[in-house]
PDB file of N, CA and C in Angstrom:
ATOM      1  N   UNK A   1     -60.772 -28.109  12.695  1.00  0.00           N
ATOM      2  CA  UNK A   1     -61.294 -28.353  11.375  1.00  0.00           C
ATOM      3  C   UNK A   1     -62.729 -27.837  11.340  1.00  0.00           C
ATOM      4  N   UNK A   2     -62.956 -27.244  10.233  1.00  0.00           N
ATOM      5  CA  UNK A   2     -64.572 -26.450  10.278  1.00  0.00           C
ATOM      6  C   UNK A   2     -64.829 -26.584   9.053  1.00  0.00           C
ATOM      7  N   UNK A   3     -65.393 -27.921   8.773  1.00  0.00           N
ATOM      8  CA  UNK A   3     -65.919 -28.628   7.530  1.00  0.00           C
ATOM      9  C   UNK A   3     -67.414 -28.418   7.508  1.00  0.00           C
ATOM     10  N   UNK A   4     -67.872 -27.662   6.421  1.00  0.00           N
ATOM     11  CA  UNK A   4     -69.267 -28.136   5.550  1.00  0.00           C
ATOM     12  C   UNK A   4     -69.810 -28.975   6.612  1.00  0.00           C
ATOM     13  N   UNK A   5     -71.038 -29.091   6.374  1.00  0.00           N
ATOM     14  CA  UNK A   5     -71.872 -29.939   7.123  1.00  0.00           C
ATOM     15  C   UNK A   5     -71.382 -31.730   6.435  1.00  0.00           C
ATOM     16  N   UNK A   6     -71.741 -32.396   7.284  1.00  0.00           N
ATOM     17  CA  UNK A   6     -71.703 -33.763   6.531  1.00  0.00           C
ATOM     18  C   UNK A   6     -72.408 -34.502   5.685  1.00  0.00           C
ATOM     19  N   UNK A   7     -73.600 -33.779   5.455  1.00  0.00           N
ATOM     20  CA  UNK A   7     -74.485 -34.278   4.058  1.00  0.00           C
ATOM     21  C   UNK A   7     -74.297 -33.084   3.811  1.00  0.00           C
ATOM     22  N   UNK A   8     -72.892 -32.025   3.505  1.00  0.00           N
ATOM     23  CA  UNK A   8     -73.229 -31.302   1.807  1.00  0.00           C
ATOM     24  C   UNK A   8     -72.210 -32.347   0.969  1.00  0.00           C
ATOM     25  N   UNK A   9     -72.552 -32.391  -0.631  1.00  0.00           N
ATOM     26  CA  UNK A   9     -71.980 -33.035  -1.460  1.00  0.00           C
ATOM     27  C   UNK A   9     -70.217 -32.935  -1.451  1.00  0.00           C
ATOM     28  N   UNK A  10     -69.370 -33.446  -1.375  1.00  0.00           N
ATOM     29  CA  UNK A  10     -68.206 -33.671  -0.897  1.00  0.00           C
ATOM     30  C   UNK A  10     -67.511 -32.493  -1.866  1.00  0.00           C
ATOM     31  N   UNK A  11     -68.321 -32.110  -3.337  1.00  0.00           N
ATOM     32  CA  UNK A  11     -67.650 -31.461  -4.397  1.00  0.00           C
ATOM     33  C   UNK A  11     -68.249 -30.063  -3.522  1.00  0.00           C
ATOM     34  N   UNK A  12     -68.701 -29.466  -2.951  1.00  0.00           N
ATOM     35  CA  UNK A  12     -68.723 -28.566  -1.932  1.00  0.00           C
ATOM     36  C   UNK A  12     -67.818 -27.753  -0.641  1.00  0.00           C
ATOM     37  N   UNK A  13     -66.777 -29.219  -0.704  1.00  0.00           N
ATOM     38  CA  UNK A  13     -65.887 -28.727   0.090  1.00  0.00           C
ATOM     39  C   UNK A  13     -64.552 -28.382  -0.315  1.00  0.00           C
ATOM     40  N   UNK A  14     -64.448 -27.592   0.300  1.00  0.00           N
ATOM     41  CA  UNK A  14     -62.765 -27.072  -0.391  1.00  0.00           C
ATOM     42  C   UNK A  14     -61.594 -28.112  -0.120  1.00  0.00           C
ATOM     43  N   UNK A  15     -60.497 -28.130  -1.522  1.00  0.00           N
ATOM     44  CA  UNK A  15     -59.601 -28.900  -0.940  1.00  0.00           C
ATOM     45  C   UNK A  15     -58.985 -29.431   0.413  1.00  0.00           C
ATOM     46  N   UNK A  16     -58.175 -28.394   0.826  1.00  0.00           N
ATOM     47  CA  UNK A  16     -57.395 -27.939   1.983  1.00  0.00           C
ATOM     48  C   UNK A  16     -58.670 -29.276   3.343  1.00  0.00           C
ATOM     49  N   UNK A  17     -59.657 -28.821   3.034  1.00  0.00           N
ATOM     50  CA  UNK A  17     -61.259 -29.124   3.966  1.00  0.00           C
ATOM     51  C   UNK A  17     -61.302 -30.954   3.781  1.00  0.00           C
ATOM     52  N   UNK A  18     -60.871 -31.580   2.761  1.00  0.00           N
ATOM     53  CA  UNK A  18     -61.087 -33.015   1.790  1.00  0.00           C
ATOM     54  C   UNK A  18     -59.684 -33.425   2.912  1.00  0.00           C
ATOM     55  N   UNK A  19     -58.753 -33.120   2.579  1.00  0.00           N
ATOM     56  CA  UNK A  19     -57.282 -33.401   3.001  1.00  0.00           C
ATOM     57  C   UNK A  19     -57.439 -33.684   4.088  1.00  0.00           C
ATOM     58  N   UNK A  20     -57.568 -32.166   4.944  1.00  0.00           N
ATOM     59  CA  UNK A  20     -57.596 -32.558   6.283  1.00  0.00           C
ATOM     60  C   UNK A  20     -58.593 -33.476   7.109  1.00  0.00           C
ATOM     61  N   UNK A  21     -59.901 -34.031   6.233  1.00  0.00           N
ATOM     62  CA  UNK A  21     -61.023 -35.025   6.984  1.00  0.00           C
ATOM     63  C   UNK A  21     -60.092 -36.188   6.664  1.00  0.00           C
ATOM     64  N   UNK A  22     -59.610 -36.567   5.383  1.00  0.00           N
ATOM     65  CA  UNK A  22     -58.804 -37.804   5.643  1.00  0.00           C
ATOM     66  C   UNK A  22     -58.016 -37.652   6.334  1.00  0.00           C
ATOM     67  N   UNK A  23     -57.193 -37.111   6.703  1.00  0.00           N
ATOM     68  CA  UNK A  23     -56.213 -37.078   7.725  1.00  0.00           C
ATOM     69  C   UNK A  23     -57.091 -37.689   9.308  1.00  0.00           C
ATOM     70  N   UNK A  24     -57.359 -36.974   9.343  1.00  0.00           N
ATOM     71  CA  UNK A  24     -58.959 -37.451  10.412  1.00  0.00           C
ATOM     72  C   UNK A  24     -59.219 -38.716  10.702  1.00  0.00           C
ATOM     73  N   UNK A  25     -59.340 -39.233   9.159  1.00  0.00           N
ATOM     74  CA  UNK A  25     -59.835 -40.434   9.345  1.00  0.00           C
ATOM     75  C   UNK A  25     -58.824 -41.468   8.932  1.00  0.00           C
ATOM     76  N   UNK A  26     -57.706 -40.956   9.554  1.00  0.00           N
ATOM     77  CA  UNK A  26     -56.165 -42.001   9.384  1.00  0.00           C
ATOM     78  C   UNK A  26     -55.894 -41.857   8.229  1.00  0.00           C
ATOM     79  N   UNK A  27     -56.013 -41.636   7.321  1.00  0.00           N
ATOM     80  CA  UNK A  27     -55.205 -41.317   5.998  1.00  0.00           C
ATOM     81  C   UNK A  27     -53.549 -40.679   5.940  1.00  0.00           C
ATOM     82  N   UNK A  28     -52.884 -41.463   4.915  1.00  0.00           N
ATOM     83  CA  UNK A  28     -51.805 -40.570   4.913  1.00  0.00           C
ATOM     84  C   UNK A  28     -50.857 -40.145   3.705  1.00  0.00           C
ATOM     85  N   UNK A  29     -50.697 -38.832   3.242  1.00  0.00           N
ATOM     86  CA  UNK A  29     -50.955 -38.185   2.117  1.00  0.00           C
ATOM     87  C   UNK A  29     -49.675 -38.891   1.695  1.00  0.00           C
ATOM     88  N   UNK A  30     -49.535 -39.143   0.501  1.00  0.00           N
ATOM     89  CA  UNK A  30     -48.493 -39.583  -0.513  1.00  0.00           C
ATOM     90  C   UNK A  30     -47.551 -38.058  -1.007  1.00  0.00           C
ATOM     91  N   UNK A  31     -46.348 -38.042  -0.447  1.00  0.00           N
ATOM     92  CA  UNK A  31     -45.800 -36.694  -0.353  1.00  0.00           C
ATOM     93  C   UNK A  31     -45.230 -36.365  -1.738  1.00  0.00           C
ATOM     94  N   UNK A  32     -45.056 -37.329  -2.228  1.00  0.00           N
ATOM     95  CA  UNK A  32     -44.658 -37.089  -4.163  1.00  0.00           C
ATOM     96  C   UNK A  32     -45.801 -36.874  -4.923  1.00  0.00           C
ATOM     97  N   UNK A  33     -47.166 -37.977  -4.752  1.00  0.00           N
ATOM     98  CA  UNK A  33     -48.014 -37.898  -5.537  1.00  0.00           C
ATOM     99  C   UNK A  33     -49.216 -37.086  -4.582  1.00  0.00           C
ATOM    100  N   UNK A  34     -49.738 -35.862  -4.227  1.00  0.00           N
ATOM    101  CA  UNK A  34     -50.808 -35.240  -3.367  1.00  0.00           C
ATOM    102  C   UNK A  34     -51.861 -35.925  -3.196  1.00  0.00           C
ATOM    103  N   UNK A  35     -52.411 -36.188  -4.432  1.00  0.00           N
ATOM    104  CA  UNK A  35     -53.290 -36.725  -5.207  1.00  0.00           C
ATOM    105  C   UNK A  35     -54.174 -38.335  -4.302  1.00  0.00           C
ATOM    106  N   UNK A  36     -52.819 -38.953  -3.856  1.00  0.00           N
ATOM    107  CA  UNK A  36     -52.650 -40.107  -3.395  1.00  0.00           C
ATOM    108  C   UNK A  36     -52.991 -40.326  -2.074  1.00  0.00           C
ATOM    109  N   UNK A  37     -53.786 -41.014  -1.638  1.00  0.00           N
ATOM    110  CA  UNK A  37     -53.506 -41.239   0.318  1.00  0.00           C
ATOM    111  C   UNK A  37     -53.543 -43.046   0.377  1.00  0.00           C
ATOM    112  N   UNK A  38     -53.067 -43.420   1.252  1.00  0.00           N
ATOM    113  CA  UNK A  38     -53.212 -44.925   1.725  1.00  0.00           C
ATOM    114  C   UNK A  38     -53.840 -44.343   3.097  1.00  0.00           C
ATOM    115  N   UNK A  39     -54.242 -45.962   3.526  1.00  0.00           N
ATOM    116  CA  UNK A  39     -55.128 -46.004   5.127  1.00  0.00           C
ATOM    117  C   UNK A  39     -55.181 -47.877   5.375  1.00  0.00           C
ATOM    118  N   UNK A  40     -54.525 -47.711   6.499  1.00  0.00           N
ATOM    119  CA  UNK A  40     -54.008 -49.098   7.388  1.00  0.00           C
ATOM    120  C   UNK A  40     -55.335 -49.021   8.364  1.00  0.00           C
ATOM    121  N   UNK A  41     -55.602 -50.404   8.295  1.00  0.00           N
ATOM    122  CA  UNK A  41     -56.733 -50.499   9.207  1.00  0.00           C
ATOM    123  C   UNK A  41     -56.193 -51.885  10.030  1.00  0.00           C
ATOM    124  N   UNK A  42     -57.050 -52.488  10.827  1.00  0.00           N
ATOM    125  CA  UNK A  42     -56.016 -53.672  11.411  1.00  0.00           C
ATOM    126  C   UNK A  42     -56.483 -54.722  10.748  1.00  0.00           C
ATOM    127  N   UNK A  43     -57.735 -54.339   9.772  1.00  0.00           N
ATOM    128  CA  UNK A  43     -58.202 -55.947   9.126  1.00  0.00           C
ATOM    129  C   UNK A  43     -57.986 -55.533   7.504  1.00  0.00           C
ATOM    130  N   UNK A  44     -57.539 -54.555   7.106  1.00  0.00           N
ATOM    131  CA  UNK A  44     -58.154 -54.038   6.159  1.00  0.00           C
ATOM    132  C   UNK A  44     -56.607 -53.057   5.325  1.00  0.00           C
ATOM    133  N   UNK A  45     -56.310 -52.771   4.232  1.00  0.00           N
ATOM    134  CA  UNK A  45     -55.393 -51.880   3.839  1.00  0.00           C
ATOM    135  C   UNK A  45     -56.230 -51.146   2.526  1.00  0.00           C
ATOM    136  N   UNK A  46     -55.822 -50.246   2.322  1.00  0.00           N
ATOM    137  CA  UNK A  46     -56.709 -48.928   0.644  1.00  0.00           C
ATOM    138  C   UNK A  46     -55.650 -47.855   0.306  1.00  0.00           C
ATOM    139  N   UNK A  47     -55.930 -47.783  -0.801  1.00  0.00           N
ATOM    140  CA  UNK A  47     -55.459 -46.506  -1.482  1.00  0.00           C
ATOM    141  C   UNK A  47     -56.911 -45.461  -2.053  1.00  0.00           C
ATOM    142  N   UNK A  48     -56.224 -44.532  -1.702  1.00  0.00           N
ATOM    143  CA  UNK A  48     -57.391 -43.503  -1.913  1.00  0.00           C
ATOM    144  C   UNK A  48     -56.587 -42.633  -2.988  1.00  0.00           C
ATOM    145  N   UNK A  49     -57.287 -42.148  -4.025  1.00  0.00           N
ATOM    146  CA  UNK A  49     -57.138 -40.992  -5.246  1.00  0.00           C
ATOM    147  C   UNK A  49     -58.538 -40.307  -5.116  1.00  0.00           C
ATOM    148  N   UNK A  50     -57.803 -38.920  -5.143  1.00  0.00           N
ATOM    149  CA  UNK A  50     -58.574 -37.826  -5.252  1.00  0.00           C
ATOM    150  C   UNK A  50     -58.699 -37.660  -6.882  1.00  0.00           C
ATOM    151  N   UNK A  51     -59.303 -37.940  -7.520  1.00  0.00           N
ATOM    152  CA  UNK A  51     -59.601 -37.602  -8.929  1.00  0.00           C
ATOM    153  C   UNK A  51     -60.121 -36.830  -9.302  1.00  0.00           C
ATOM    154  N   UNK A  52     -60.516 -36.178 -10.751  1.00  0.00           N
ATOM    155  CA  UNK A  52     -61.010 -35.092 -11.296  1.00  0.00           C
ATOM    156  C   UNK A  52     -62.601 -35.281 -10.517  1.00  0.00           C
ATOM    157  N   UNK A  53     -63.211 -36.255 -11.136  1.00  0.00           N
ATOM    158  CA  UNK A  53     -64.567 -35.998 -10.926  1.00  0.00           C
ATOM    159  C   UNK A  53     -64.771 -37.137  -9.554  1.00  0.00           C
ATOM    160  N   UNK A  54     -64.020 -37.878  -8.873  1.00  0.00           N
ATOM    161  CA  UNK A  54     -64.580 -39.037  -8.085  1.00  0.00           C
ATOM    162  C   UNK A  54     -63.395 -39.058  -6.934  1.00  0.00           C
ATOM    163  N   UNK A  55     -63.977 -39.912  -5.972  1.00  0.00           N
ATOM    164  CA  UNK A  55     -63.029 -40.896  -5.130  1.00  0.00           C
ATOM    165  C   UNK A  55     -62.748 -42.116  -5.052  1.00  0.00           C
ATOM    166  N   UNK A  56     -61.414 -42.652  -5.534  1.00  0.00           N
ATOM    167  CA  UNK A  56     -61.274 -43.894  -5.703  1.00  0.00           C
ATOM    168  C   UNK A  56     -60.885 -44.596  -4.413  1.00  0.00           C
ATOM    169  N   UNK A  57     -61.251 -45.722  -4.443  1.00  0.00           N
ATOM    170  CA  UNK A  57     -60.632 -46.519  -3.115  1.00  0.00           C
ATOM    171  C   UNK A  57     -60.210 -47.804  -3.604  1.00  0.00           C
ATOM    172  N   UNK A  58     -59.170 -48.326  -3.295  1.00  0.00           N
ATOM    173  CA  UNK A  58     -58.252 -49.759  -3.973  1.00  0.00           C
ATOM    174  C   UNK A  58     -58.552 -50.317  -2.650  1.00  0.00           C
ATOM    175  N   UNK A  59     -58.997 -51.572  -2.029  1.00  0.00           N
ATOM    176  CA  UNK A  59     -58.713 -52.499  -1.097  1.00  0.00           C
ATOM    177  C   UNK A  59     -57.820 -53.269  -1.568  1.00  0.00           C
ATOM    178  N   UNK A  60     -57.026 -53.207  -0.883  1.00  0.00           N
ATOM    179  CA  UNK A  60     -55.907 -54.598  -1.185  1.00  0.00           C
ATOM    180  C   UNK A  60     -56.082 -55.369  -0.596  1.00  0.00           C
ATOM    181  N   UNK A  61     -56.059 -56.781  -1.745  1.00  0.00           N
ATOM    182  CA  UNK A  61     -56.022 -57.721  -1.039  1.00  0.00           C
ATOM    183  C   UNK A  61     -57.190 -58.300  -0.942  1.00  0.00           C
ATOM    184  N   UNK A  62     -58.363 -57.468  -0.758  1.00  0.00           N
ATOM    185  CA  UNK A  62     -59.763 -57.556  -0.376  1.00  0.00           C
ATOM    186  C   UNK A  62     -60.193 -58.672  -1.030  1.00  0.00           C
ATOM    187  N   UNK A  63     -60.249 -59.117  -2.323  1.00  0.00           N
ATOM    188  CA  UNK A  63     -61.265 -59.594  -2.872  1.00  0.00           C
ATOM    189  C   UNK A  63     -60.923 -61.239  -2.426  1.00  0.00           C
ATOM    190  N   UNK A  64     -62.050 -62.047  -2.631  1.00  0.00           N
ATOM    191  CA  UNK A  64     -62.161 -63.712  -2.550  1.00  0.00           C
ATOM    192  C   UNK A  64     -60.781 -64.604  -2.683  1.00  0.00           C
ATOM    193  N   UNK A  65     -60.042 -63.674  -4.197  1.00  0.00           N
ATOM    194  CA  UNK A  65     -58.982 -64.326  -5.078  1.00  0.00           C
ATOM    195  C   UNK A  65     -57.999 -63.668  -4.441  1.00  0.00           C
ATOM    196  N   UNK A  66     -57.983 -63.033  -3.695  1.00  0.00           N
ATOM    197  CA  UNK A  66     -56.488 -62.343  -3.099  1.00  0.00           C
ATOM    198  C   UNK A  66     -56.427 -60.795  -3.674  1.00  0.00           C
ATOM    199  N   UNK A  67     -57.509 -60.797  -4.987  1.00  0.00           N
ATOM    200  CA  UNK A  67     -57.302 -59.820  -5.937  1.00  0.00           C
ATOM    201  C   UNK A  67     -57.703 -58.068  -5.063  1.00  0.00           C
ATOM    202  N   UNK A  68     -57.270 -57.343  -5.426  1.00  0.00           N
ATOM    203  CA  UNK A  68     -58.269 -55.892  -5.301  1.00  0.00           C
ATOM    204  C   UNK A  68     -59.740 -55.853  -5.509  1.00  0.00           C
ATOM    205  N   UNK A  69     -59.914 -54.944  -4.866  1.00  0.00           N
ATOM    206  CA  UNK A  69     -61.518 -54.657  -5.241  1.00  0.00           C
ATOM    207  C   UNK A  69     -61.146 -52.947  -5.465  1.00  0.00           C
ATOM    208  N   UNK A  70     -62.065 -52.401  -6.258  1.00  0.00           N
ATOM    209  CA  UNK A  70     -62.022 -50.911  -6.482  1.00  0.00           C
ATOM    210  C   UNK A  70     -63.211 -50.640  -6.532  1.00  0.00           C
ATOM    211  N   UNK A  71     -63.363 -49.290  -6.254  1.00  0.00           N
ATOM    212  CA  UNK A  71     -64.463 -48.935  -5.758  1.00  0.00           C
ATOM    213  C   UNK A  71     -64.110 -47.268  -6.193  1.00  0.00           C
ATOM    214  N   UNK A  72     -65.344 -46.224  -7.053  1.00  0.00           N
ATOM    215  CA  UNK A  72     -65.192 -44.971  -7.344  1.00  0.00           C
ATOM    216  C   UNK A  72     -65.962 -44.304  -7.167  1.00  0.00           C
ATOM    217  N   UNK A  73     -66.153 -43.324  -5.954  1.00  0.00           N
ATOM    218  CA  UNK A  73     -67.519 -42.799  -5.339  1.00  0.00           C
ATOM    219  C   UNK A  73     -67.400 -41.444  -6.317  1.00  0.00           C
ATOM    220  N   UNK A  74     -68.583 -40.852  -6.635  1.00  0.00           N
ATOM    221  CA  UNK A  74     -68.535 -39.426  -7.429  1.00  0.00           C
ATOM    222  C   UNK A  74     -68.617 -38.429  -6.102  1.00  0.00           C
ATOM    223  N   UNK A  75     -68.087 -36.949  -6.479  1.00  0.00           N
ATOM    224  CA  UNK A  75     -68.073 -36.056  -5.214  1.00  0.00           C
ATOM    225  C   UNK A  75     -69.495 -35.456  -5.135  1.00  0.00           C
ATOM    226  N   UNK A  76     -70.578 -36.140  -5.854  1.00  0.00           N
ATOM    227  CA  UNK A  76     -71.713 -35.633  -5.648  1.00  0.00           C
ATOM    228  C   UNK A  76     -72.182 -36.002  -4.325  1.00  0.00           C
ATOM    229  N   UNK A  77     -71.927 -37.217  -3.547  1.00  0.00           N
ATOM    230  CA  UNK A  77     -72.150 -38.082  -2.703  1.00  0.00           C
ATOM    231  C   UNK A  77     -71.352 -37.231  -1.444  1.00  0.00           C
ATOM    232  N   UNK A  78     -72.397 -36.939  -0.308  1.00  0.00           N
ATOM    233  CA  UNK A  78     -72.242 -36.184   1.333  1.00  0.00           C
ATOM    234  C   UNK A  78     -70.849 -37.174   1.723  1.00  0.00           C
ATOM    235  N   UNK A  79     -70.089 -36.173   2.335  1.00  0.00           N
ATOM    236  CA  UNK A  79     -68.872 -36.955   3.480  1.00  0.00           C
ATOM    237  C   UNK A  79     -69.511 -37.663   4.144  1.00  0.00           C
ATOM    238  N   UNK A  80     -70.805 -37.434   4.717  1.00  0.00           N
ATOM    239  CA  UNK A  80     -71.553 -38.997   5.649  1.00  0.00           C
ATOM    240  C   UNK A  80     -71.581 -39.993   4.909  1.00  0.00           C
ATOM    241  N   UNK A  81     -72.277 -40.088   3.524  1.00  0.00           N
ATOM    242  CA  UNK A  81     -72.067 -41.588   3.087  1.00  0.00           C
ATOM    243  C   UNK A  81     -71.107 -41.606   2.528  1.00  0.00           C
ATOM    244  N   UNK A  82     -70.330 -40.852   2.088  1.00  0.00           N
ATOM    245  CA  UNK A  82     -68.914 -41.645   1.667  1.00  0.00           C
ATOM    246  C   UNK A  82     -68.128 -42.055   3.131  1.00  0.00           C
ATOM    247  N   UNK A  83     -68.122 -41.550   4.104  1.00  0.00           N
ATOM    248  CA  UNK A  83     -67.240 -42.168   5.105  1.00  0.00           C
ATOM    249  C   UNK A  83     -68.289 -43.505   5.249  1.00  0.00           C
ATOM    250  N   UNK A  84     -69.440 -43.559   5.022  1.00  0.00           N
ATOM    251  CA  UNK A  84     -70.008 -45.223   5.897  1.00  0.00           C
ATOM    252  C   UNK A  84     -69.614 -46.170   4.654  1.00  0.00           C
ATOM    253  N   UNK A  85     -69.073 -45.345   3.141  1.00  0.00           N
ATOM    254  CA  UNK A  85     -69.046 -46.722   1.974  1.00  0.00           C
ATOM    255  C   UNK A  85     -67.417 -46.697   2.193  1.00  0.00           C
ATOM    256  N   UNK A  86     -66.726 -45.964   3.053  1.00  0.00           N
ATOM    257  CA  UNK A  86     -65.072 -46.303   2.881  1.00  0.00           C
ATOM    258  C   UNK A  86     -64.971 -46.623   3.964  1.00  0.00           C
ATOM    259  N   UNK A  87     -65.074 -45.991   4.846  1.00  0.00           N
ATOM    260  CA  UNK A  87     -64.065 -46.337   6.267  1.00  0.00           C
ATOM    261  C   UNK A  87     -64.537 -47.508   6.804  1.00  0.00           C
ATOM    262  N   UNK A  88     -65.485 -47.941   6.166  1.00  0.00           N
ATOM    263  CA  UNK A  88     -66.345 -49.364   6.984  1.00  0.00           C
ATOM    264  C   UNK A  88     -65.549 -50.621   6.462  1.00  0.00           C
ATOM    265  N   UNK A  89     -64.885 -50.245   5.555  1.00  0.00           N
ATOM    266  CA  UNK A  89     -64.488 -51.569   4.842  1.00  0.00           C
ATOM    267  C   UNK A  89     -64.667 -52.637   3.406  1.00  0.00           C
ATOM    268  N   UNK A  90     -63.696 -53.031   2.582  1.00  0.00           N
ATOM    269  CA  UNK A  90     -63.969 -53.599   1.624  1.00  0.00           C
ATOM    270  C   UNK A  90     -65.602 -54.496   1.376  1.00  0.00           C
TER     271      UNK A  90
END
């Protein structure tokens, strides 16, 4: 994998480049919807959408009430801090 540096803005990197870092980082692509990834953690479960302008992340489960928490990073934001505001956890 020969990704962009990790503080360029995530909207910098080419698809194909996005895909394969989640993959990386345990992700696993939703084969009907592309668009789509989930990621199993051992304390933790998410859905990830690649959207027009952002990255969404669903924690399940996460919140106080049992409820979701969501969370929508813009691709202006470096793969370094988006991996320390996702992969770290709800």
């Amino acid at each position: 994998m020969n990704l962009p540096s990790a503080h360029t803005p995530l909207y910098n990197h080419p698809l194909p480049d996005i895909e394969e870092w989640l993959r990386s980082k345990g992700c696993q692509q939703d084969s009907s919807n592309l668009h789509c990834w989930t990621l199993r953690n051992p304390h933790w479960q998410a859905e990830l959408w690649l959207e027009v302008d952002a990255l969404s992340v669903r924690y399940l489960g996460a919140a106080e009430d049992g409820g979701d928490i969501l969370r929508t990073f813009k691709y202006s934001l470096s793969r370094h801090d988006l991996e320390a505001a996702i992969f770290s956890g709800p």
